[in-house]
N, C-alpha and C. Protein backbone atom coordinates (compact mmCIF):
# COMPACT_ATOMS: atom_id res chain seq x y z
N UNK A 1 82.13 34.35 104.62
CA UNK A 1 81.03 35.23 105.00
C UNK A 1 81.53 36.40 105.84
N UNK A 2 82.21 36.06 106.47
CA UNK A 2 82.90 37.06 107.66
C UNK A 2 83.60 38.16 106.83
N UNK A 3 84.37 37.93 105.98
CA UNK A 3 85.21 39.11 104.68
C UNK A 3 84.38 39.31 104.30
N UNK A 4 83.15 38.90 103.96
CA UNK A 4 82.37 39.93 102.41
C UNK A 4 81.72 40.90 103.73
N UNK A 5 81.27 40.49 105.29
CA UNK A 5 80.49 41.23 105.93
C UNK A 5 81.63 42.75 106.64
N UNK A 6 82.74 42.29 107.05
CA UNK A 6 83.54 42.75 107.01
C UNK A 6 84.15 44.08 105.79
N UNK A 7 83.74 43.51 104.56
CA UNK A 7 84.27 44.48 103.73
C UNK A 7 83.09 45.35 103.47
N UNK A 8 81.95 44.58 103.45
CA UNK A 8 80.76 45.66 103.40
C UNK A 8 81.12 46.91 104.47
N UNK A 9 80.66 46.53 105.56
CA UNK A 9 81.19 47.30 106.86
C UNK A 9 82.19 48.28 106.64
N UNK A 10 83.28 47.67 105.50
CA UNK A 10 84.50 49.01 105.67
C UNK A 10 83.74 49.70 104.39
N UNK A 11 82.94 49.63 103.44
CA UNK A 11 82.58 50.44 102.25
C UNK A 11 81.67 50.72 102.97
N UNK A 12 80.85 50.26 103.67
CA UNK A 12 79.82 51.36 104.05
C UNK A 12 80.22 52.43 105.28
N UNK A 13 81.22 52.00 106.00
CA UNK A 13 81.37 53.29 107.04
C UNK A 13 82.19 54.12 105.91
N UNK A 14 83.23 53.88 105.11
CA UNK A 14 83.97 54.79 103.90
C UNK A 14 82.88 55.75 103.56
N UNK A 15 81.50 55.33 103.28
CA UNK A 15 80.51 56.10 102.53
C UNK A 15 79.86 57.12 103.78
N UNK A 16 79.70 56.79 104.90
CA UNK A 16 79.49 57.38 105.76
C UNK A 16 80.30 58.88 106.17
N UNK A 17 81.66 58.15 106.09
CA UNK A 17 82.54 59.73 106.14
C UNK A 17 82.84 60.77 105.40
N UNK A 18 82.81 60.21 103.78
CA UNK A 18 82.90 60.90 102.60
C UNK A 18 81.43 61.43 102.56
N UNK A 19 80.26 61.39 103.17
CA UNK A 19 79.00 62.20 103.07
C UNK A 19 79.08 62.78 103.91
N UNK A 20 79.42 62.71 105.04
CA UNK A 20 79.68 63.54 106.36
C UNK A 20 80.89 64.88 105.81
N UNK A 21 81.89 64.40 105.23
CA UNK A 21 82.99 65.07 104.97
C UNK A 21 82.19 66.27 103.93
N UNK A 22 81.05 65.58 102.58
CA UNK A 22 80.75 66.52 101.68
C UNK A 22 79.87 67.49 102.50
N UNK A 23 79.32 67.06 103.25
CA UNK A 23 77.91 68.17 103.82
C UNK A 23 78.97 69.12 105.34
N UNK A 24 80.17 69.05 105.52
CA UNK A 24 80.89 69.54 106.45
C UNK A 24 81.33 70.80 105.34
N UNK A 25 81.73 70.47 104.31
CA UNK A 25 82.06 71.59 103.24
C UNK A 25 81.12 71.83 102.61
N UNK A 26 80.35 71.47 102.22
CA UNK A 26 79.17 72.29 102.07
C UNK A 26 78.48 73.41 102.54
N UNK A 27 78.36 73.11 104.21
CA UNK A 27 78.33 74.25 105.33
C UNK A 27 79.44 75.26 105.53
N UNK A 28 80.45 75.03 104.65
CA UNK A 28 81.71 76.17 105.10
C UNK A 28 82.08 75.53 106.45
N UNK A 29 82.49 74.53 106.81
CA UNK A 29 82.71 74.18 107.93
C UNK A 29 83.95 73.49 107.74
N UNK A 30 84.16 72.67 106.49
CA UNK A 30 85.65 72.39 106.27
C UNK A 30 86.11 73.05 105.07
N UNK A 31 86.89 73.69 105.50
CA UNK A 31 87.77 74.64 104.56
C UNK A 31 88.08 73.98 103.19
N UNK A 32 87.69 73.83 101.88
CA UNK A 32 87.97 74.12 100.66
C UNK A 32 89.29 72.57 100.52
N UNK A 33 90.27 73.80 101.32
CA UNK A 33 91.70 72.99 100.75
C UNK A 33 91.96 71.87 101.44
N UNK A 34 91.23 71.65 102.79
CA UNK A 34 91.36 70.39 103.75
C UNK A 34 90.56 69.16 102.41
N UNK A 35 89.31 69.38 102.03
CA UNK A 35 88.41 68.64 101.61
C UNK A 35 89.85 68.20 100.20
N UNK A 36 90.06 69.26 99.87
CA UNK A 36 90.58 68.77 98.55
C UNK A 36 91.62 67.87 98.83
N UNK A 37 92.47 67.86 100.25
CA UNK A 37 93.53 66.62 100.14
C UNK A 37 93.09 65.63 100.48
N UNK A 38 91.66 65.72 101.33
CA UNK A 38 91.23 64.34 101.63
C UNK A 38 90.96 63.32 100.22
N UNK A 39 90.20 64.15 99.33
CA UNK A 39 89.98 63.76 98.40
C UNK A 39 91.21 63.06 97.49
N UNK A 40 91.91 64.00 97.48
CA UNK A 40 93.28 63.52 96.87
C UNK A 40 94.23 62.36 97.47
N UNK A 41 93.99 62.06 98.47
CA UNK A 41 94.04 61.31 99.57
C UNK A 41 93.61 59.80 99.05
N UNK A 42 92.28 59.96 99.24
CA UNK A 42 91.03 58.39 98.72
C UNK A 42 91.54 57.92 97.53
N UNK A 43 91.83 58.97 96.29
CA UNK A 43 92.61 58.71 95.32
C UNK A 43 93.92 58.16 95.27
N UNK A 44 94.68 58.60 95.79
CA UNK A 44 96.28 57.93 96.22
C UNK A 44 95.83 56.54 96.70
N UNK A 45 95.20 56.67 97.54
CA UNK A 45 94.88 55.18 97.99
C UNK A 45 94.36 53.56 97.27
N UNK A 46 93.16 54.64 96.34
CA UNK A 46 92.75 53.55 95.75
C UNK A 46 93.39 53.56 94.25
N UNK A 47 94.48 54.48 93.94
CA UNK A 47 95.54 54.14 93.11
C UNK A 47 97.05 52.90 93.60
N UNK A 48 97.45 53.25 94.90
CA UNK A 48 98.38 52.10 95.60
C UNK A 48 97.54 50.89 95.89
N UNK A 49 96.30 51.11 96.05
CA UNK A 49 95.72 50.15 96.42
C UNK A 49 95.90 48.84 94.59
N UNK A 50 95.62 49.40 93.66
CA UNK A 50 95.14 48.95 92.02
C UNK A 50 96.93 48.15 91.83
N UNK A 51 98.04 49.52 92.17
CA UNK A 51 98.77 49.27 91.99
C UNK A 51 99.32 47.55 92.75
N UNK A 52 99.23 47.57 94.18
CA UNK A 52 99.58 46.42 94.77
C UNK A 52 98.97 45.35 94.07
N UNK A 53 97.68 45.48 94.02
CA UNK A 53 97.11 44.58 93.16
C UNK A 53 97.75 43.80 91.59
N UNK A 54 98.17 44.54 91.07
CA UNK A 54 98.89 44.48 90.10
C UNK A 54 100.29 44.02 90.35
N UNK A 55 101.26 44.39 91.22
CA UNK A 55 102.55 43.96 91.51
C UNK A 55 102.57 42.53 92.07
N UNK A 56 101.25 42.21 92.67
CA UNK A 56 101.44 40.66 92.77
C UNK A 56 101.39 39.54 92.01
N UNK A 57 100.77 39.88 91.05
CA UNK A 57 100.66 38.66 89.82
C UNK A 57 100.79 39.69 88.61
N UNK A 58 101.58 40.30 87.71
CA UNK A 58 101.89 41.09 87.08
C UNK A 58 100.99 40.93 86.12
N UNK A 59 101.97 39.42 85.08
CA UNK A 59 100.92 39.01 84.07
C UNK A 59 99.25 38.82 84.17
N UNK A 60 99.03 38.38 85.14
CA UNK A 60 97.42 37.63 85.21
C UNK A 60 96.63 39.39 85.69
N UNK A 61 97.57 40.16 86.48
CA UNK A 61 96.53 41.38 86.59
C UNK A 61 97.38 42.61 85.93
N UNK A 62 97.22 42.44 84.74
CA UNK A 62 98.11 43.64 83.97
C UNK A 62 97.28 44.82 83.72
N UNK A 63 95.72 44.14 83.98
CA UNK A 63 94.62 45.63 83.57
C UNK A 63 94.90 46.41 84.68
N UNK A 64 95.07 45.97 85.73
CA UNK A 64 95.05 46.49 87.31
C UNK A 64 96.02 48.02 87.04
N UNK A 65 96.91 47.96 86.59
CA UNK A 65 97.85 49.04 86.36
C UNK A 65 97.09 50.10 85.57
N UNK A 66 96.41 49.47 84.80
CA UNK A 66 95.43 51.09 83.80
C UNK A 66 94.55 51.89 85.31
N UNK A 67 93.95 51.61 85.77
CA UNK A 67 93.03 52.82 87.05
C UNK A 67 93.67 52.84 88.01
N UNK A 68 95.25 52.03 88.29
CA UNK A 68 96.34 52.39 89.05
C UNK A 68 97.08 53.93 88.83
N UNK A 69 97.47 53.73 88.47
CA UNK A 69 98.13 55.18 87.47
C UNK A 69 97.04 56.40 87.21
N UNK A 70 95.75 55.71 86.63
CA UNK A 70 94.78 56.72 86.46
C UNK A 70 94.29 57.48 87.82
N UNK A 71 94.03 56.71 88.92
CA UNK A 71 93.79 57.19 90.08
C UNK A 71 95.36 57.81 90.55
N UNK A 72 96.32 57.88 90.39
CA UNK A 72 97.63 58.41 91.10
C UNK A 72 97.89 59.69 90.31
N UNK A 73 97.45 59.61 89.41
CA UNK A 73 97.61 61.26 88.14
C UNK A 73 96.21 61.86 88.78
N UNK A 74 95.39 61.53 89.14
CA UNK A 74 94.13 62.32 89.86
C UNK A 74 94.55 62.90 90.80
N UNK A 75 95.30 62.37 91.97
CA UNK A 75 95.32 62.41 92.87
C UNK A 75 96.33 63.89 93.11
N UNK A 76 97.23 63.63 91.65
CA UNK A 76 98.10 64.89 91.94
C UNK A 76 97.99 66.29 92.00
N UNK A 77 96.12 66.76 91.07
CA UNK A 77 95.35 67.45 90.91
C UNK A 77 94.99 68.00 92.13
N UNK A 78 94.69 66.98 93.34
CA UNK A 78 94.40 67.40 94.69
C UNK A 78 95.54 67.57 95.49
N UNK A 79 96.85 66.61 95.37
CA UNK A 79 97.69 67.09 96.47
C UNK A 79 98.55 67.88 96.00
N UNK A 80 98.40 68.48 94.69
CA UNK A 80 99.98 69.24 94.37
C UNK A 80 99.59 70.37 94.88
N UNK A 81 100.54 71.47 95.42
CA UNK A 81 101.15 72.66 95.60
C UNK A 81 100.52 73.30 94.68
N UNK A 82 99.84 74.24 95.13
CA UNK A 82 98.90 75.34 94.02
C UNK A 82 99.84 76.06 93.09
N UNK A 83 101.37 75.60 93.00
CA UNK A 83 102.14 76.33 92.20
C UNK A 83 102.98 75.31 90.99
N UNK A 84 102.43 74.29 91.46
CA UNK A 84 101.96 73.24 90.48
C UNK A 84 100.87 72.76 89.63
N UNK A 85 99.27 73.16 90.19
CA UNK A 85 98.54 73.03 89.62
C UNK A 85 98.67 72.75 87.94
N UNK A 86 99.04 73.75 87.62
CA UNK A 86 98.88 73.82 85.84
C UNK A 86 99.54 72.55 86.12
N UNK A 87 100.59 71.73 86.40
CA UNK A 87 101.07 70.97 85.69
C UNK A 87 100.31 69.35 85.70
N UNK A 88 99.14 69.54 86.46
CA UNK A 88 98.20 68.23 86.90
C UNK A 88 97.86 67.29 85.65
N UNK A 89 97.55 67.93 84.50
CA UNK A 89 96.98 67.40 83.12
C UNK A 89 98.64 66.81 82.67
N UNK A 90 99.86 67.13 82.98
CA UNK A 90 100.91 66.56 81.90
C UNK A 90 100.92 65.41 83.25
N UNK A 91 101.15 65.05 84.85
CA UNK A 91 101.33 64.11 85.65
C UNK A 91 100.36 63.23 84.88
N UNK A 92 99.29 63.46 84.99
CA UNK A 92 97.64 62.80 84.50
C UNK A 92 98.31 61.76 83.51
N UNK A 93 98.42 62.59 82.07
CA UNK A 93 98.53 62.18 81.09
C UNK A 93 99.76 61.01 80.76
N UNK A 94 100.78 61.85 81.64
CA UNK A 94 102.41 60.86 81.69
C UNK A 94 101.93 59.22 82.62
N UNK A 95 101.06 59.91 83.29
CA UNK A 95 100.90 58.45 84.35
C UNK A 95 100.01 57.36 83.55
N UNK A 96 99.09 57.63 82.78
CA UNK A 96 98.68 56.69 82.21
C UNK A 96 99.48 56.06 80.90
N UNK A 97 100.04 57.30 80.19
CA UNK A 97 101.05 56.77 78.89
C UNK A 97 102.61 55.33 79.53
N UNK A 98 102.76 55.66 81.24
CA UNK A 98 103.54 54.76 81.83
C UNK A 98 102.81 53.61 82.02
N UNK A 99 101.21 54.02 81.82
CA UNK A 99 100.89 52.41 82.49
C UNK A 99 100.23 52.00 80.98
N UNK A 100 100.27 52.34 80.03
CA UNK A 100 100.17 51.54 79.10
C UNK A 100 101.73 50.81 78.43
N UNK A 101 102.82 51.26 79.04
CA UNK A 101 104.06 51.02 78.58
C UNK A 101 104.06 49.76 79.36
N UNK A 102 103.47 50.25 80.84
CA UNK A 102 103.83 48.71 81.67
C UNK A 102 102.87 47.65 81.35
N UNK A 103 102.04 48.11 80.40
CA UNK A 103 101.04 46.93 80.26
C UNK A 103 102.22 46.20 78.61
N UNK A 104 102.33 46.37 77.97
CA UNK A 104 103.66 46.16 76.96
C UNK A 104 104.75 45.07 77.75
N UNK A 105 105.23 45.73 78.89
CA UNK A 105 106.36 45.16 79.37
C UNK A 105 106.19 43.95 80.02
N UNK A 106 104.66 43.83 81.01
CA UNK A 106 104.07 42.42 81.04
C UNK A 106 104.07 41.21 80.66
N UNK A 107 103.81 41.68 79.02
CA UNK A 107 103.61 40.81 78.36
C UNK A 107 104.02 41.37 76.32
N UNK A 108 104.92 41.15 76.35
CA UNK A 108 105.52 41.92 74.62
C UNK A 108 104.57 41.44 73.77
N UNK A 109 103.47 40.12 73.92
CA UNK A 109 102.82 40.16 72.99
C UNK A 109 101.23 41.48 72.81
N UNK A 110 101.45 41.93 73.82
CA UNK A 110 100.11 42.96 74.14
C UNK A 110 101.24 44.52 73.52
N UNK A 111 101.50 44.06 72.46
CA UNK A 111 102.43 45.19 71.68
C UNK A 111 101.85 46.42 71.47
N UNK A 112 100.34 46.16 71.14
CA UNK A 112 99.34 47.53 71.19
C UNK A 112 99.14 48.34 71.87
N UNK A 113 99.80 48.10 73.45
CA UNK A 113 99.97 49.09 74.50
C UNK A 113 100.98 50.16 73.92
N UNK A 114 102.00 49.69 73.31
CA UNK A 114 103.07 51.09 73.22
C UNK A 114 102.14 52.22 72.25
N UNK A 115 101.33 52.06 71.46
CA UNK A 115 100.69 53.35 70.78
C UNK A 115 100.00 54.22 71.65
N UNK A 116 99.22 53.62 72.34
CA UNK A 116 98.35 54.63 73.17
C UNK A 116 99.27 54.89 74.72
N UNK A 117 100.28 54.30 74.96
CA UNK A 117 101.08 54.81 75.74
C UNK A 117 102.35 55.91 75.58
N UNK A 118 102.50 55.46 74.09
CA UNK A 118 103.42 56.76 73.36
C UNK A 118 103.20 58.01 73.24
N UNK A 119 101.15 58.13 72.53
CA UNK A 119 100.83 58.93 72.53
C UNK A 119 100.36 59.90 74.05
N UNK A 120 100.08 59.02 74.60
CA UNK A 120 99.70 59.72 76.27
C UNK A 120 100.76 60.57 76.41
N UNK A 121 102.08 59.99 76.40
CA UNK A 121 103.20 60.31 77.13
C UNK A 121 103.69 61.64 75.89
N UNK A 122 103.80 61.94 74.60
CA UNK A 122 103.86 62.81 73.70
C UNK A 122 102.95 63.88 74.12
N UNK A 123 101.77 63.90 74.57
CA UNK A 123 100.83 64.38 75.09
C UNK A 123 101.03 65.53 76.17
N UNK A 124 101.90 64.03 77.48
CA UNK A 124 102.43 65.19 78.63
C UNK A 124 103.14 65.76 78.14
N UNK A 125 103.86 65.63 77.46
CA UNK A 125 105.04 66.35 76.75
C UNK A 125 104.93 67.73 76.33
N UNK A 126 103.94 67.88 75.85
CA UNK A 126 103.67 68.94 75.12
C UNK A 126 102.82 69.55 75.88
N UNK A 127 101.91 69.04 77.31
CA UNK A 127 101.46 69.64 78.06
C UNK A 127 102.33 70.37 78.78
N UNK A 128 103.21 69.47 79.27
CA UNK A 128 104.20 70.34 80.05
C UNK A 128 104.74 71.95 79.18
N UNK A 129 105.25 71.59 77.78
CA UNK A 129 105.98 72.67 77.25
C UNK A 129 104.86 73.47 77.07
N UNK A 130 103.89 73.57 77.03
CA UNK A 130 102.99 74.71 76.86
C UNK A 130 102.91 75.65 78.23
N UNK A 131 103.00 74.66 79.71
CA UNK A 131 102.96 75.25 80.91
C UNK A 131 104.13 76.26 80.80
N UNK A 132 105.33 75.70 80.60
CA UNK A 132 106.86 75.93 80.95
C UNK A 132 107.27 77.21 79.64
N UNK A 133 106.54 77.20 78.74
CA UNK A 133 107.21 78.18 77.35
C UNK A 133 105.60 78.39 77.34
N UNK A 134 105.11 79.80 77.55
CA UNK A 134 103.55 80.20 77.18
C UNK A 134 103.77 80.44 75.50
N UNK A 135 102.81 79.85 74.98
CA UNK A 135 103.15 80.54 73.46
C UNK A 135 103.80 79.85 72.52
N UNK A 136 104.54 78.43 73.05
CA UNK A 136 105.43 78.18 71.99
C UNK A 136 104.81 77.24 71.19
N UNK A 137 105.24 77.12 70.13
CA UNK A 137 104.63 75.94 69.51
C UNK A 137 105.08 74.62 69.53
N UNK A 138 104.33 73.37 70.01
CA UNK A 138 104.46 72.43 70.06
C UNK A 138 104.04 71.47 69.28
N UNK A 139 103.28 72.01 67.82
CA UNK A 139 102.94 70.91 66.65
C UNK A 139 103.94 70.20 66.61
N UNK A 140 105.13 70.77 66.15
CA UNK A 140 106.30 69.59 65.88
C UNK A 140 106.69 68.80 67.01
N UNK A 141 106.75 69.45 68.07
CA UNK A 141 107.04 68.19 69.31
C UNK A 141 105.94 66.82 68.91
N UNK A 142 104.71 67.24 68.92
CA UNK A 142 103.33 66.25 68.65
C UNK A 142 103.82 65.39 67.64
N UNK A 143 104.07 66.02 66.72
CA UNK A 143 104.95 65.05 65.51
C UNK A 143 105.61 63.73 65.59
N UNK A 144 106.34 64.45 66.23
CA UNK A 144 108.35 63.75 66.77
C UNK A 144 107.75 63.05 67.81
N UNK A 145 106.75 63.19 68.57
CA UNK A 145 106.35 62.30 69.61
C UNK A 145 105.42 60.91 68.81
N UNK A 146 104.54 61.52 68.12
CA UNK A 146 103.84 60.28 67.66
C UNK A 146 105.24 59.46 66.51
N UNK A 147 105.77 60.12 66.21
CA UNK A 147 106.59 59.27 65.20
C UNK A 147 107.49 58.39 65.73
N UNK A 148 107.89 58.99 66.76
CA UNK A 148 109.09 57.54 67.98
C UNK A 148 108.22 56.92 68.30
N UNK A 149 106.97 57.24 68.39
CA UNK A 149 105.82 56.20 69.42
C UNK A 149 105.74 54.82 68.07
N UNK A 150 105.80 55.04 66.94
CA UNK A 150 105.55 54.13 66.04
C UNK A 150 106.87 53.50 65.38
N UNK A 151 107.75 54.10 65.62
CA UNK A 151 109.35 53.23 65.34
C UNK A 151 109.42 52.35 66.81
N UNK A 152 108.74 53.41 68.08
CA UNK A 152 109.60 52.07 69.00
C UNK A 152 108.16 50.74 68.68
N UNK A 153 106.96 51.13 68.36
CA UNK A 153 106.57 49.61 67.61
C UNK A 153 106.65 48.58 66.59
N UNK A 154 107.79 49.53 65.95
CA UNK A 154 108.29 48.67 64.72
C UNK A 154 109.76 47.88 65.37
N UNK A 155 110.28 48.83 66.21
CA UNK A 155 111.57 48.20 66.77
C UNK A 155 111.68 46.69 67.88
N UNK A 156 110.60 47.24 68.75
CA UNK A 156 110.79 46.71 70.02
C UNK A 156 109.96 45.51 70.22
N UNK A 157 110.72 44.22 70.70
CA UNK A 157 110.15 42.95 70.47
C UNK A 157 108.48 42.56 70.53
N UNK A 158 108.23 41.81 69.81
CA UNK A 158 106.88 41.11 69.44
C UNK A 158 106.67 40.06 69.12
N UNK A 159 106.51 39.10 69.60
CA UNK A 159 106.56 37.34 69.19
C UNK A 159 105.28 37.04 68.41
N UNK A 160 104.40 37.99 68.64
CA UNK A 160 102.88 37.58 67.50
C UNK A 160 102.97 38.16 66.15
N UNK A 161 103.52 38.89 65.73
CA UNK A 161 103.39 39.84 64.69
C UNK A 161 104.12 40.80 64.20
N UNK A 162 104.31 40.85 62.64
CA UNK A 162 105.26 41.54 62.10
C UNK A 162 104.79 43.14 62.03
N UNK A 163 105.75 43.99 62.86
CA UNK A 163 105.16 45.60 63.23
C UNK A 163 105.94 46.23 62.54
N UNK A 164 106.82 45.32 61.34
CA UNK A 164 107.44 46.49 60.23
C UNK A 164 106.90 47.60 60.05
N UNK A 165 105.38 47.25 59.48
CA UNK A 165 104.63 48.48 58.49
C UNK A 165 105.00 49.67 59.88
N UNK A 166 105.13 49.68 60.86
CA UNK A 166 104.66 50.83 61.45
C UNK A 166 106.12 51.89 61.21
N UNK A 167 106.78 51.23 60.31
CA UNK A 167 108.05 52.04 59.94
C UNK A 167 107.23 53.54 59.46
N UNK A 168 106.41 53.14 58.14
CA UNK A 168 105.83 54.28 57.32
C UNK A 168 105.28 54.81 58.01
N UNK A 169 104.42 55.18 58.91
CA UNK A 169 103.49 55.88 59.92
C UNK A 169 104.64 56.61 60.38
N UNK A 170 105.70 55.97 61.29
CA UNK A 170 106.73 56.29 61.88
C UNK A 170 107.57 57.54 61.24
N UNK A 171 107.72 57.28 60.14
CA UNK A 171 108.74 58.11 58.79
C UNK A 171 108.18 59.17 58.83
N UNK A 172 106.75 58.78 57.90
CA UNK A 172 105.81 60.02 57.63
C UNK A 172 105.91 60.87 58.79
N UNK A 173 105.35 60.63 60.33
CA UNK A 173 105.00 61.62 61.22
C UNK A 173 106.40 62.10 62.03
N UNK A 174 107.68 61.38 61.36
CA UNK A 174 108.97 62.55 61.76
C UNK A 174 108.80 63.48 61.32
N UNK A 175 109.08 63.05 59.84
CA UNK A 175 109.25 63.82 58.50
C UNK A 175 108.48 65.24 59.24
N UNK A 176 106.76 65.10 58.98
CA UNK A 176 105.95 65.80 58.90
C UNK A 176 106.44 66.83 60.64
N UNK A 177 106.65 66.40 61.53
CA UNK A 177 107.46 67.00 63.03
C UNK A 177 108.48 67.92 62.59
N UNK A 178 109.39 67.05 61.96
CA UNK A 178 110.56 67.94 61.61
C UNK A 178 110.73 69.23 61.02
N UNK A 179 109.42 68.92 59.61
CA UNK A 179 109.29 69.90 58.91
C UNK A 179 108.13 71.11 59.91
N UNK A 180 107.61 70.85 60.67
CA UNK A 180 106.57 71.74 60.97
C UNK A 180 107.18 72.63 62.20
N UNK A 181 108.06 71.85 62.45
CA UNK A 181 109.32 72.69 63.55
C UNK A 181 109.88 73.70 62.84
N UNK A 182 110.15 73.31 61.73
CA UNK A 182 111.10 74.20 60.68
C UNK A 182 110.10 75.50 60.45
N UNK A 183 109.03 74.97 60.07
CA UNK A 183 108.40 76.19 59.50
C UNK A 183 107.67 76.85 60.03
N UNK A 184 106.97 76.70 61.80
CA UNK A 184 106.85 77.64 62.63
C UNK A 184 107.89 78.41 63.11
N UNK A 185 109.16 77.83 63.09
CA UNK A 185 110.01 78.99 62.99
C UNK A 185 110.56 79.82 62.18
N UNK A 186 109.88 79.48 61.08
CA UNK A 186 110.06 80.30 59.84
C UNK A 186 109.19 81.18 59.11
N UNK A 187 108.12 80.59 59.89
CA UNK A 187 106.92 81.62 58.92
C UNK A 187 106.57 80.83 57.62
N UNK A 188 106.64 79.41 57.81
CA UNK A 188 106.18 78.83 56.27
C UNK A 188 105.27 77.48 56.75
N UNK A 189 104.28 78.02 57.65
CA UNK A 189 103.47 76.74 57.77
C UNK A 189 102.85 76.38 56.36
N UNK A 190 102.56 77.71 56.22
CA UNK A 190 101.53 77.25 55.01
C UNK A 190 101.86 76.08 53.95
N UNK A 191 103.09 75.89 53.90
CA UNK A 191 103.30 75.08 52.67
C UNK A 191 103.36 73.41 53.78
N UNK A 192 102.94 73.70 54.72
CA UNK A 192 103.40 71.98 55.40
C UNK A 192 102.59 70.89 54.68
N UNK A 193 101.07 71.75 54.97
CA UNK A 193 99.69 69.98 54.57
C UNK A 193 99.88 69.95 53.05
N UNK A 194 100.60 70.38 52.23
CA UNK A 194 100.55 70.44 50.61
C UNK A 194 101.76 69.26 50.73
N UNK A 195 103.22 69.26 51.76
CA UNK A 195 103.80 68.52 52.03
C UNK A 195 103.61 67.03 52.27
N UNK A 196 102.82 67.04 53.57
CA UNK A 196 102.55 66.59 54.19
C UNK A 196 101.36 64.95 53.39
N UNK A 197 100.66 65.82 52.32
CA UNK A 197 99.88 65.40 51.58
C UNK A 197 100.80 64.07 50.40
N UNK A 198 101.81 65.00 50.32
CA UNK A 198 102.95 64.23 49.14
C UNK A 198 103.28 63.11 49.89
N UNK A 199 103.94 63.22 51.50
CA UNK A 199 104.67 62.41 52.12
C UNK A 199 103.58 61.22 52.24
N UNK A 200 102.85 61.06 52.90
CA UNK A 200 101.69 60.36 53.38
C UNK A 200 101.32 59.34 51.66
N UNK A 201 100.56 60.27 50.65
CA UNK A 201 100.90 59.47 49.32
C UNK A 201 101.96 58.57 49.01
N UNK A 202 103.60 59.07 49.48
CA UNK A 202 104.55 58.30 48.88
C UNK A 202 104.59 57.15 50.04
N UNK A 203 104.18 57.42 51.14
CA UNK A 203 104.25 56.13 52.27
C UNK A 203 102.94 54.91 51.96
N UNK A 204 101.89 55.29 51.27
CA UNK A 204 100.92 54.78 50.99
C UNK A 204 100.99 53.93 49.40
N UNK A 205 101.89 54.69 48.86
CA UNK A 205 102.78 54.00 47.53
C UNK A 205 103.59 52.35 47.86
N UNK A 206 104.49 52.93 48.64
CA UNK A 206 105.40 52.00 49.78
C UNK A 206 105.03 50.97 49.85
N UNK A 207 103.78 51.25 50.36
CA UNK A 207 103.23 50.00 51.17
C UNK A 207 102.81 49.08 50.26
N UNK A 208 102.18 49.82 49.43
CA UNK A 208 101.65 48.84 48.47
C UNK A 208 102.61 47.74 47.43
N UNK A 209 104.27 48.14 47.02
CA UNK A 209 104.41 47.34 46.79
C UNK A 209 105.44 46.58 47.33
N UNK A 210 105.62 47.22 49.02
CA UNK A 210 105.72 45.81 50.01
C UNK A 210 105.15 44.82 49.98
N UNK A 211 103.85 44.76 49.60
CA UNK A 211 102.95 43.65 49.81
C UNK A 211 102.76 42.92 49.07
N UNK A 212 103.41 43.60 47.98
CA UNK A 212 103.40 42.82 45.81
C UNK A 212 104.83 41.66 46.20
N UNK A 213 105.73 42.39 46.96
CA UNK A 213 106.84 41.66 46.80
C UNK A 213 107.28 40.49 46.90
């Protein structure tokens, strides 16, 4: 009884200061950029906070790491250096594509984490190069990113299930990277999805008489 009254007590004075804090900036009374690290602040916190949570029993709290990470890529939005800003969406994005990797590493049978952690992290990737090169094209990075994201699920251990097939996904979306690299620097997109169309058919061929065999 004493902890739940106790913890009430600390969420309700928390709520007390964060309304005090909003109606202090509200009035022009706390400057803009103070409010924003506090904020960024609560976030850090209740990202280390998800995180500890998680480092103590890994397996049994492996969700704990997804709004761990999510709250610590927020947080960078508020505390980074205004000459960082732009780069808040690739931290964001990289921090969650890491915590779906660590949800994988937990436990190898939760193998479905590496897709949506591949793609997150392909994501920052290409967030970043858009910050860092204005203008350049990054279709083919997107490519080459989703296509390792699906070889390292065909590669990398799994005790429930055979993740061969994700070879063809894998193939196809090099292939299709490689070539689309080629031909934004060439001036020949146009001919990619006529490509692209063939490749995808012959991987869909593939498959089918993998499964005859």
């Amino acid at each position: 009884m004493l902890k739940k009254i106790n913890f009430r007590a600390l969420v309700g004075g928390g709520m007390m200061v964060l309304g005090l804090l909003i109606l202090l900036e509200k009035a022009g009374i706390l400057p803009f950029r103070a409010g924003m690290l506090f904020w960024g602040a609560i976030l850090l916190a209740g990202g280390a906070a998800f995180l500890g949570f998680f480092l103590q029993e890994t397996r049994a709290n492996w969700w704990a790491i997804l709004p761990a990470f999510a709250l610590l890529g927020m947080s960078a939005d508020a505390l980074l250096p205004e000459r960082w800003q732009a780069w808040s969406g690739a931290f964001f994005l990289g921090g969650l594509g890491m915590a779906f990797l660590g949800v994988y590493l937990t436990d190898r049978s939760r193998w479905w984490g590496l897709i949506p952690g591949g793609i997150l992290l392909t994501l920052a990737v290409v967030s970043g190069l858009d910050e860092t090169w204005q203008g350049a094209e990054t279709g083919g990075a997107l490519f080459l990113g989703l296509g390792l994201t699906f070889f390292l699920v065909a590669i990398l251990p799994n005790p429930i299930t055979d993740t061969r097939w994700a070879y063809i996904p894998g193939t196809i979306l090099l292939v299709i990277g490689a070539t689309l690299g080629y031909t934004q620097s060439h001036g020949l997109a146009m001919y990619l999805w006529p490509v692209a169309l063939i490749l995808v058919g012959l991987g869909l061929v593939t498959a089918f008489f993998f499964r005859h065999e």
